[in-house]
Protein backbone atom coordinates (compact mmCIF):
# COMPACT_ATOMS: atom_id res chain seq x y z
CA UNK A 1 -14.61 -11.17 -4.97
CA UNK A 2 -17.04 -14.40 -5.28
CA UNK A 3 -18.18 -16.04 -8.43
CA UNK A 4 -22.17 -15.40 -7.67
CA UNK A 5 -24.19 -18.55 -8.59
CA UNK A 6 -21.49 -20.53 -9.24
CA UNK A 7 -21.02 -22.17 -5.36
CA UNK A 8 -17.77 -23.41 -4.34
CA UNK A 9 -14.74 -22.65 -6.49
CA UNK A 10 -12.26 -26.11 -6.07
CA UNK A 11 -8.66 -26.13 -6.16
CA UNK A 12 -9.04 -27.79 -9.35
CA UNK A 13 -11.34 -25.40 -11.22
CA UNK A 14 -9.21 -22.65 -10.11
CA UNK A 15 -5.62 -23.75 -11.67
CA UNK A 16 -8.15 -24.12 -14.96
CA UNK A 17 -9.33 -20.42 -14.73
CA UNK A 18 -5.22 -19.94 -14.42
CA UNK A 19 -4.42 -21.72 -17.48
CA UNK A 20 -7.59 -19.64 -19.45
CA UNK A 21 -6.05 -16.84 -18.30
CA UNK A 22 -9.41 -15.25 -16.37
CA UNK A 23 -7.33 -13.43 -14.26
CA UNK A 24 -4.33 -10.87 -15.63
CA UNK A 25 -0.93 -11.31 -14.24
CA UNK A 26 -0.92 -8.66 -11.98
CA UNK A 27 -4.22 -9.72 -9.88
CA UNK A 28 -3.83 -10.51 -6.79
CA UNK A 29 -6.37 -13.39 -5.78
CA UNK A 30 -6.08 -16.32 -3.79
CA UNK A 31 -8.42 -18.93 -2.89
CA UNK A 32 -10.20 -19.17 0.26
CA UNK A 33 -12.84 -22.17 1.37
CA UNK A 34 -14.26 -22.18 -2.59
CA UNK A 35 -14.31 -18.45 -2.72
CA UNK A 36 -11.36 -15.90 -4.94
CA UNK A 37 -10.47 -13.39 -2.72
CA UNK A 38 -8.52 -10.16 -3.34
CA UNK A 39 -5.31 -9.69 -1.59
CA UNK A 40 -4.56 -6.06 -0.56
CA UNK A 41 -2.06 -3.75 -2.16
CA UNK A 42 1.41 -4.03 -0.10
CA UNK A 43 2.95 -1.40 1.93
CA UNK A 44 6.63 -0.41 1.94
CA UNK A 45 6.76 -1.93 5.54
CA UNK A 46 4.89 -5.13 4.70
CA UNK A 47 7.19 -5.46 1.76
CA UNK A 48 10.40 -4.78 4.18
CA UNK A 49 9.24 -7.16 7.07
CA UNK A 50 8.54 -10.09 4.33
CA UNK A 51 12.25 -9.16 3.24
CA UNK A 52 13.62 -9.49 6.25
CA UNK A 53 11.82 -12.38 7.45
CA UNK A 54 12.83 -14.08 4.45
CA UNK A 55 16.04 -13.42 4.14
CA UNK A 56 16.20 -14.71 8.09
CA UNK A 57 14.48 -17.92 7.30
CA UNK A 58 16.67 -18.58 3.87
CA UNK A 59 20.02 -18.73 6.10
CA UNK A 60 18.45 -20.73 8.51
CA UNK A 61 16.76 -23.76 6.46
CA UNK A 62 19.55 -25.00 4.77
CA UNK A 63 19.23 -27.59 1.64
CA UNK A 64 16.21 -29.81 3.45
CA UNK A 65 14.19 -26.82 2.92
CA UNK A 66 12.61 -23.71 0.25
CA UNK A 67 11.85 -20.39 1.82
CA UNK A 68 8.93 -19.53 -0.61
CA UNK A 69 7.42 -16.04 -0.86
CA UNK A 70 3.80 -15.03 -1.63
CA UNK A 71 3.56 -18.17 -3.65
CA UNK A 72 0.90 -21.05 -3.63
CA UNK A 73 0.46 -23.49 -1.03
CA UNK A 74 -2.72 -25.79 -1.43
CA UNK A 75 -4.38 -26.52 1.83
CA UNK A 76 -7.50 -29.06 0.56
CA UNK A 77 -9.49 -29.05 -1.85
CA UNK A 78 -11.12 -25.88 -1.21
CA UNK A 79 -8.34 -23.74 -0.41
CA UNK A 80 -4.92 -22.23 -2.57
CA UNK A 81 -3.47 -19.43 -0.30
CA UNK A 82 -0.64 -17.30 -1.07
CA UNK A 83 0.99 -16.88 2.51
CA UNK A 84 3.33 -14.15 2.96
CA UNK A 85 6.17 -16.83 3.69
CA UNK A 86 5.84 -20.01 3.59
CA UNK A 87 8.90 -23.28 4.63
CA UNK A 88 8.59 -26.08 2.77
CA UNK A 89 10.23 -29.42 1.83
CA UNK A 90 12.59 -29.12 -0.93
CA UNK A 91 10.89 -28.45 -4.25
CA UNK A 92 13.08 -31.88 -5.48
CA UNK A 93 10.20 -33.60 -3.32
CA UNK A 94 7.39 -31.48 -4.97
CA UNK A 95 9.21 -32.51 -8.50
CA UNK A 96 9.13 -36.33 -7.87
CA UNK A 97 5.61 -36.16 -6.71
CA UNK A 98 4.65 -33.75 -10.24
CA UNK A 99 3.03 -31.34 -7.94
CA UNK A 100 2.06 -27.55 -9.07
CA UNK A 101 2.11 -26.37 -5.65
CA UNK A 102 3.63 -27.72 -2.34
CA UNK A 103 0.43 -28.98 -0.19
CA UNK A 104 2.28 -28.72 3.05
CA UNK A 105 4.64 -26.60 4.76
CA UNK A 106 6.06 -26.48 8.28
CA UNK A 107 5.54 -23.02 8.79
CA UNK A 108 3.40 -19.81 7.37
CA UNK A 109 4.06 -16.60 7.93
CA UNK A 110 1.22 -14.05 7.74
CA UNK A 111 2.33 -10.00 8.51
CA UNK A 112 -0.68 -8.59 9.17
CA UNK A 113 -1.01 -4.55 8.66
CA UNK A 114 -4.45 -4.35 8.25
CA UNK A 115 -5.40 -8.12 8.59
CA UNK A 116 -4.88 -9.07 11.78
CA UNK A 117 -8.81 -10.25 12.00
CA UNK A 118 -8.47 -12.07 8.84
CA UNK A 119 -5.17 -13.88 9.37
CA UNK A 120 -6.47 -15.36 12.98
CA UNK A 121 -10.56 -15.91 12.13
CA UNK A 122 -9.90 -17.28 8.58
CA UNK A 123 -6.57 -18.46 8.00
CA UNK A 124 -5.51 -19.96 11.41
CA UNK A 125 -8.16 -22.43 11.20
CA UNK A 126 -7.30 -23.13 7.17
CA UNK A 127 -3.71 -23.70 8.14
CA UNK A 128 -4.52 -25.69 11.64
CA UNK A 129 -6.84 -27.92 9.15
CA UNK A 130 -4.17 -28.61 6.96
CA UNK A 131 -2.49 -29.62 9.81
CA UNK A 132 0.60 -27.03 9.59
CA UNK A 133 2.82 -27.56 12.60
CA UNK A 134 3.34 -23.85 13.14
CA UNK A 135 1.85 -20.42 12.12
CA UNK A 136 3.35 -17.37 13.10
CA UNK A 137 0.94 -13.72 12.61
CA UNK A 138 2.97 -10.82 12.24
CA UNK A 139 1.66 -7.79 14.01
CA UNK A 140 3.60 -4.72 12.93
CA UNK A 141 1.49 -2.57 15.17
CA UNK A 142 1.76 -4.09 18.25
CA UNK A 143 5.82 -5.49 17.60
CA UNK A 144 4.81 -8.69 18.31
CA UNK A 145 4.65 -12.41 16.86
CA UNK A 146 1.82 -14.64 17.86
CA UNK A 147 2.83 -18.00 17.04
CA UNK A 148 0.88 -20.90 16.77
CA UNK A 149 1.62 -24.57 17.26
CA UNK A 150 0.35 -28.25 17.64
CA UNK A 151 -2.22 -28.05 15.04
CA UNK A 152 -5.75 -29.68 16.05
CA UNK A 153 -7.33 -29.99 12.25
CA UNK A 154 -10.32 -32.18 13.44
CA UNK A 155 -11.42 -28.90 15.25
CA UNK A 156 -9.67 -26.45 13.38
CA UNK A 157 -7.55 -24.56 15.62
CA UNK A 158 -3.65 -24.62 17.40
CA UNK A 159 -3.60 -25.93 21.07
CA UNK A 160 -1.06 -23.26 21.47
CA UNK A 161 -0.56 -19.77 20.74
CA UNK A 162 2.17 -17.33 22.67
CA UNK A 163 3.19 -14.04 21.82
CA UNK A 164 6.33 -12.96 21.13
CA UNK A 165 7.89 -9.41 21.32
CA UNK A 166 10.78 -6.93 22.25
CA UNK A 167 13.73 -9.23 23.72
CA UNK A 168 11.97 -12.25 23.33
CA UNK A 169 14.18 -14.79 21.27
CA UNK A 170 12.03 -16.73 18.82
CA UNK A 171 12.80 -19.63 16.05
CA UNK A 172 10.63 -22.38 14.16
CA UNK A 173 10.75 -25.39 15.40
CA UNK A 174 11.56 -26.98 12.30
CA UNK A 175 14.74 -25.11 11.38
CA UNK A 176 18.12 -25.30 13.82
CA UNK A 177 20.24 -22.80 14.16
CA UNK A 178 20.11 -19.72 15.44
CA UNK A 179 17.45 -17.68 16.81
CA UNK A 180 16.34 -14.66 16.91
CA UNK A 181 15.42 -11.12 18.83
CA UNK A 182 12.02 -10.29 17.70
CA UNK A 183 12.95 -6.54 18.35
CA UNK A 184 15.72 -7.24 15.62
CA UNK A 185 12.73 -8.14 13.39
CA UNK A 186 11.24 -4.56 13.73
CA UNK A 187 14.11 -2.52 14.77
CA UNK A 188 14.93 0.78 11.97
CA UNK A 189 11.20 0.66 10.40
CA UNK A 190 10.20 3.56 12.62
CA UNK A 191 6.54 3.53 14.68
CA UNK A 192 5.34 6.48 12.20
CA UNK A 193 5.16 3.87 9.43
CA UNK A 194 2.35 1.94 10.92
């Protein structure tokens, strides 16, 4: 949905509509380049992968980092997404600094059902621009992880992208530990829920 007339919607304006209380608790909006958009209803398996994936991530980061899920992360002026996952610094760092939202993260996690289009034309290039080290697209579909890396946010893309899938072993680069099967991602949800 876009505010006709209105031109860009900022960062700024938009925590104000928040605090008015334009939009009921249960909408699902996020802001995109100065335009609200509406997020799409979740699926049972969209809902499961984000689980697991999170559940993954929270073991791995330890106390240096927050495994934060289908929160805010502002990327610019312009731009509030709600990634499906996002790793970020501590929140004690977002508390010194008296920040709503964290305005970086070291990875985003996107599963993409039905957006696959959307999460590489719109949001790679939002999160290679905010300079996020790593974004990793979700394809339930296909199995598969593409995950991008090395950020370029002059030109708004990642110098590399690989895709991951069956035996593959994957893990972010900013977390140690252990790593992971991407098949072990997907395995138990079943082809005839996609």
């Amino acid at each position: 949905m876009e505010l006709g007339g209105r031109g860009p919607v900022s960062v700024e304006q938009y925590h104000k509509m928040v605090e008015q209380g334009v939009f009921q608790e249960d909408d699902r909006v996020e802001l995109i380049q100065g335009v609200l958009v509406a997020k799409s209803p979740q699926s049972g398996l969209h809902g499961r992968l984000i689980q697991r994936l999170t559940r993954w991530l929270f073991r791995q980061g330890g106390e240096a980092f927050d495994v934060r899920v289908q929160l805010p992360l502002t990327v610019g002026d312009l731009s509030e997404p709600e990634p499906d996952v996002a790793v970020v610094l501590s929140d004690e760092e977002a508390e010194r600094l008296s920040l709503d939202h964290p305005t970086s993260a070291t990875l985003v996690i996107e599963v993409s059902l039905g957006s696959l289009k959307w999460d590489r034309e719109v949001k790679a290039p939002l999160y290679a621009q905010a300079a996020i080290p790593e974004f990793w697209i979700v394809d339930p579909r296909g199995e598969a992880i593409e995950v991008l890396r090395d950020p370029d946010p002059v030109r708004r893309r990642y110098r590399a992208q690989q895709v991951f899938s069956g035996e593959d072993v994957l893990a972010p680069l900013s977390l140690e530990g252990p790593r992971f099967k991407v098949s072990e991602l997907f395995r138990g949800l079943g082809r005839s829920n996609r």
